[in-house]
Protein backbone atom coordinates (compact mmCIF):
# COMPACT_ATOMS: atom_id res chain seq x y z
CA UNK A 1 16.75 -1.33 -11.14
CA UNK A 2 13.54 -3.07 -12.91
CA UNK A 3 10.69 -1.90 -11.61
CA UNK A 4 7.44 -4.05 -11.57
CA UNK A 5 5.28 -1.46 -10.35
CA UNK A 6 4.82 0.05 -13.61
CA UNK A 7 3.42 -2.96 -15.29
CA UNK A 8 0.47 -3.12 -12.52
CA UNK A 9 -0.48 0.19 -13.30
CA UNK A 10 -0.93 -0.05 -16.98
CA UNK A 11 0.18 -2.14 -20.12
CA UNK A 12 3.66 -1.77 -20.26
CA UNK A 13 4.26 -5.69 -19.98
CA UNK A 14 7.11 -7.22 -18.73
CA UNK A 15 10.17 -7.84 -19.32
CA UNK A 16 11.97 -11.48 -19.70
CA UNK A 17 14.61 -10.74 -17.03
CA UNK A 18 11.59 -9.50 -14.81
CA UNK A 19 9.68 -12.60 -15.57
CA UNK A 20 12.31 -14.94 -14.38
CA UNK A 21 12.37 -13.02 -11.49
CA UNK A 22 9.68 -12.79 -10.35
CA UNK A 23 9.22 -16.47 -10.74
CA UNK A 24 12.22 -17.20 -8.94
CA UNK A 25 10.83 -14.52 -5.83
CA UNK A 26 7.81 -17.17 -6.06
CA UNK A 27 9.53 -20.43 -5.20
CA UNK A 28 11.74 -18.06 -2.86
CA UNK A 29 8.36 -16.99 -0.74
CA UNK A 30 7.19 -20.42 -0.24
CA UNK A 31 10.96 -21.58 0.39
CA UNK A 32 9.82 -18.88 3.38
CA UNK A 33 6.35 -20.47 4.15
CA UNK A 34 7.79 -23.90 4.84
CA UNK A 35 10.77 -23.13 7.28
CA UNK A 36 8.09 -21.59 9.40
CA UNK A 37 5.25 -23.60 8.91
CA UNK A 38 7.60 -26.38 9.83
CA UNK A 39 8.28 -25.08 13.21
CA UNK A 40 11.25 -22.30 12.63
CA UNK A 41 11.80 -19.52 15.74
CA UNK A 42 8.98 -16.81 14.51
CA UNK A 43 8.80 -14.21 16.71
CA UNK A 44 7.20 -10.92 15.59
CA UNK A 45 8.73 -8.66 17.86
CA UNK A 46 12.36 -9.25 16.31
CA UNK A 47 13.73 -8.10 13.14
CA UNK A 48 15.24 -11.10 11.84
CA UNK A 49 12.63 -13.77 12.85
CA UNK A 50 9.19 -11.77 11.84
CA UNK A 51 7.81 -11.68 8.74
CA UNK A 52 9.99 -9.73 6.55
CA UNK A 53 12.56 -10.93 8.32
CA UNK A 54 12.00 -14.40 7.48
CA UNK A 55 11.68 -13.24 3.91
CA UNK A 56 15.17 -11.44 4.11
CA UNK A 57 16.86 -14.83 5.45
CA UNK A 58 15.63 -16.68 2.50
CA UNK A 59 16.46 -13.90 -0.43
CA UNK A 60 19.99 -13.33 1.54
CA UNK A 61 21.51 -16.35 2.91
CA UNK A 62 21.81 -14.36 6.46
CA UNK A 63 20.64 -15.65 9.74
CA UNK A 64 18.07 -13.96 11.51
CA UNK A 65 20.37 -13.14 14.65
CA UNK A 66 22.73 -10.90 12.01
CA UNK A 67 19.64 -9.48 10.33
CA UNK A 68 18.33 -8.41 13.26
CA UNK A 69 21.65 -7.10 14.01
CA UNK A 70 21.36 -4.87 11.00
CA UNK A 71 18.18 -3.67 11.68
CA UNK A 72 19.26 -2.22 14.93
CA UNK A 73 21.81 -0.16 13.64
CA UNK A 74 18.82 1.97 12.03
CA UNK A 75 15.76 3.55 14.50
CA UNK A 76 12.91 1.88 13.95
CA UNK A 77 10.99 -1.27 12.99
CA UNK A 78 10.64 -2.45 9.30
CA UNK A 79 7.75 -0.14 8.47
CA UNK A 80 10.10 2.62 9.14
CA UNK A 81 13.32 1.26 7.22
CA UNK A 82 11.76 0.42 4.54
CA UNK A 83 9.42 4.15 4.30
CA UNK A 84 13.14 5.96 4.76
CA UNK A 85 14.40 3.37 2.75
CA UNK A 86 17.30 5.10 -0.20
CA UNK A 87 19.02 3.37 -3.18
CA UNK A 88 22.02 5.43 -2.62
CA UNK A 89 22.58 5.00 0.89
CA UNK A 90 25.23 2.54 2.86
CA UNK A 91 23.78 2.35 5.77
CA UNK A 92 23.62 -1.52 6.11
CA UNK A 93 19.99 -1.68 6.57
CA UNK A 94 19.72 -0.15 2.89
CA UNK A 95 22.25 -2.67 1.82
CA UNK A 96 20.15 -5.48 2.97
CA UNK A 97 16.64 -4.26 1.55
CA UNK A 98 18.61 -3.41 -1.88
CA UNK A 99 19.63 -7.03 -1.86
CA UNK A 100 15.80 -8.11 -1.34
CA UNK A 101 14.72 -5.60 -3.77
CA UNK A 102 17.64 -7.53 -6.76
CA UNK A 103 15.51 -10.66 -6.34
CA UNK A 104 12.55 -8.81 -8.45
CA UNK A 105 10.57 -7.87 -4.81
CA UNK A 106 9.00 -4.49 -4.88
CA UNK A 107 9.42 -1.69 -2.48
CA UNK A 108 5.44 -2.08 -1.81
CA UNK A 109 5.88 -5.78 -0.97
CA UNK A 110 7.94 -5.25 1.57
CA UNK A 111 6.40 -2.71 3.23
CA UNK A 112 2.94 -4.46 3.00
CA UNK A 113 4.56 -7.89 4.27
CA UNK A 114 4.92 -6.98 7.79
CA UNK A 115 1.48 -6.27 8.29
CA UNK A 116 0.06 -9.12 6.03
CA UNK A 117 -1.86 -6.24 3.87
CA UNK A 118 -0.98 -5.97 0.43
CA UNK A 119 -4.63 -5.74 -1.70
CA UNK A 120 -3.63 -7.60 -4.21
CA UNK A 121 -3.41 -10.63 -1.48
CA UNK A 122 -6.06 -10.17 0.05
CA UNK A 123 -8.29 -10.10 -2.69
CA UNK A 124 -7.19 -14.16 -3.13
CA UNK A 125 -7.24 -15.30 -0.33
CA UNK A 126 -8.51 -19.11 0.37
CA UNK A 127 -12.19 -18.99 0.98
CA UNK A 128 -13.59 -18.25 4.20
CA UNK A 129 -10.79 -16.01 4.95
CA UNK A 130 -10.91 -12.21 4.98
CA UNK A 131 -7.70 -10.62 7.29
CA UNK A 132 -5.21 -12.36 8.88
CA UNK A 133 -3.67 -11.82 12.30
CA UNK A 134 -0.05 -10.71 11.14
CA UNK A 135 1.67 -11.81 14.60
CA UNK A 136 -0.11 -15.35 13.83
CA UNK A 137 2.43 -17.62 12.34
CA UNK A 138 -0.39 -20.35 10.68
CA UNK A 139 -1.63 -16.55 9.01
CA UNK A 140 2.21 -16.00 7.65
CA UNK A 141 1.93 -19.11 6.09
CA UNK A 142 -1.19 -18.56 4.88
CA UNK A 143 -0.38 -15.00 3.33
CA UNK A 144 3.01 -15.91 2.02
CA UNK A 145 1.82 -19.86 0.01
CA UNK A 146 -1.16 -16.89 -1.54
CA UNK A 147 1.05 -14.34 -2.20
CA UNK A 148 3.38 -16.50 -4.14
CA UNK A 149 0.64 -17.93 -6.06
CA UNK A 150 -0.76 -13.62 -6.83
CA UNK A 151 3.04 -13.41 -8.60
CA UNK A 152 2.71 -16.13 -10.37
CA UNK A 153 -1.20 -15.44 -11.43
CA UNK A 154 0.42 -11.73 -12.67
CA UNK A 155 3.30 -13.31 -14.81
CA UNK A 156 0.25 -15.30 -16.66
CA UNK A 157 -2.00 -12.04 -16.79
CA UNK A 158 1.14 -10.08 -18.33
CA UNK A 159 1.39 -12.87 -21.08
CA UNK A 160 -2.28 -13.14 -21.55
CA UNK A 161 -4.77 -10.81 -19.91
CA UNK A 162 -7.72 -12.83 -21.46
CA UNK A 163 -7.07 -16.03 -20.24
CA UNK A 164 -9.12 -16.61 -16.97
CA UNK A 165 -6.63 -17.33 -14.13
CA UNK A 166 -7.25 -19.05 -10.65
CA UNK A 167 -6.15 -17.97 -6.98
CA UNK A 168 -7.45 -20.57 -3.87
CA UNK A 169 -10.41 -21.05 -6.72
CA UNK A 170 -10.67 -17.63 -6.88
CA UNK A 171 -10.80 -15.52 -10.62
CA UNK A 172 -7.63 -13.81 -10.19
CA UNK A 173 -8.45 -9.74 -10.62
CA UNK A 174 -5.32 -7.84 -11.69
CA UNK A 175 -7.31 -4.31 -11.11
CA UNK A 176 -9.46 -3.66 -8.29
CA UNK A 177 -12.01 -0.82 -9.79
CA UNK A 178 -11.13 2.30 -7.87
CA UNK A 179 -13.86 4.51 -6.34
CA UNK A 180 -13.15 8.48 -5.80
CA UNK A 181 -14.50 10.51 -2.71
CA UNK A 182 -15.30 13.74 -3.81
CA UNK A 183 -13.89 17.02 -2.26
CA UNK A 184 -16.15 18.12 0.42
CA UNK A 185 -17.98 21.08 -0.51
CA UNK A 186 -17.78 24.03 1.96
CA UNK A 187 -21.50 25.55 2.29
CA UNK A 188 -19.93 28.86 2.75
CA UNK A 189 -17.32 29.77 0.05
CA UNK A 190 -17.19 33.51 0.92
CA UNK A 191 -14.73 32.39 4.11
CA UNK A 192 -12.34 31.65 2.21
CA UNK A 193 -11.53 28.21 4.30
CA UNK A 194 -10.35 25.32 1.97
CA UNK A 195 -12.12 21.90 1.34
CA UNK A 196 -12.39 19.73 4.38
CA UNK A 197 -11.36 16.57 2.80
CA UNK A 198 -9.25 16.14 -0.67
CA UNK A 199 -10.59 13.56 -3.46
CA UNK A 200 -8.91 10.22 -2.50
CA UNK A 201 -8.67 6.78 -4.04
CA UNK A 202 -9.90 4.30 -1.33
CA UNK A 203 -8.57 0.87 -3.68
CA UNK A 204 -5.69 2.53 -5.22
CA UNK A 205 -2.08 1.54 -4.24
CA UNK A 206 0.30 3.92 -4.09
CA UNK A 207 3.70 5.04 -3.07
CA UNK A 208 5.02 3.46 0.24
CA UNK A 209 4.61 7.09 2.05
CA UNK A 210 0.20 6.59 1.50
CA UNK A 211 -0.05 4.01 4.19
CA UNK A 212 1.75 6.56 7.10
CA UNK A 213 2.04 3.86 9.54
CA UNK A 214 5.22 4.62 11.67
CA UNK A 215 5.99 2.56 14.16
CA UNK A 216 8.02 2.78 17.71
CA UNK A 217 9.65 -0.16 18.93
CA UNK A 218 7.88 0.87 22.41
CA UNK A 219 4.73 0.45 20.19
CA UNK A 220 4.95 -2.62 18.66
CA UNK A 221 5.97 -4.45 21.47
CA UNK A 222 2.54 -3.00 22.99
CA UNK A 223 0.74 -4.24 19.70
């Protein structure tokens, strides 16, 4: 399966087939935007009308009442299907985030989209905004009409990492720097007790597993 995770991390460019992805998941994520900025059922609290699933009606053709459907035949809420999330599975959830996953979406993406908190969005969004209420459909909107616009900024930066590119009349940054914490030094070595704290990127995007956020049904519907 391509992979655009690679590319972000270094110059490994992209691939034509990627490209037209990519491009494609664009127009795909503000397909998404308008049906719910247009007055479609959002409801957070259910699998098939929230933000990723919203998403998965556009990039699968389902309705939200069958993806939902899906979704309860695995325990948990998207955070958890996609962090337990396996290529090789059948369970039908896996089937449906595999499908997702064909349109050039990354693992990452997904995970981030229920929570409105990929970096790389929130670095552009319009001005005067700086978080978004992810239960807040005007803030969907908002997140997904930016986040299409980020894909398209990174298929320009990919051709042409010199040319100055524009997000909501923001300079599009490909790289946030990334700041280490130090290992915490213990003032008495001869105990023989490890560092308090390990070295840690605090911009850095990782693997799904870094953000740890599992969620109960029980409490998100207390969210």
């Amino acid at each position: 399966m391509d992979r655009f995770v690679l590319s972000r991390w270094g110059n490994f460019g992209m691939s034509t087939l990627l490209e037209d992805k990519r491009k494609s998941l664009a127009g795909l994520i503000r397909v998404t935007a308008k049906r719910i900025d247009e007055g479609a059922d959002y409801r957070w609290t259910h699998q098939g009308r929230c933000n990723c699933g919203h998403l998965a009606q556009t990039l699968t053709g389902l309705s939200g009442g069958e993806i939902h459907s899906i979704a309860l035949h695995s325990e948990g809420e998207w955070v958890d299907h996609v962090e337990e999330f396996c290529e090789i599975s059948n369970k039908p959830v896996n089937e449906l985030i595999r499908e997702m996953l064909s349109h050039g979406l990354e693992i990452e993406e997904l995970y981030a989209l229920e929570r409105l908190n990929l970096d790389l969005v929130l670095r552009h969004l319009p001005e005067g905004r700086c978080s978004l209420d992810y239960r807040l459909r005007e803030d969907v909107v908002t997140y997904l009409e930016t986040w299409a616009d980020v894909i398209e900024a990174e298929i320009t930066w990919h051709r042409n990492s010199k040319t100055p590119i524009y997000v909501n009349n923001r300079i599009f940054v490909m790289h946030e720097p990334r700041t280490r914490v130090p290992d915490a030094i213990d003032e008495n070595p001869a105990s023989g007790s490890e560092p308090t704290a390990k070295g840690k990127d605090i911009y850095g995007r990782g693997s799904v597993g870094k953000y740890k956020r599992r969620m109960s049904h029980r409490t998100r519907m207390g969210a």
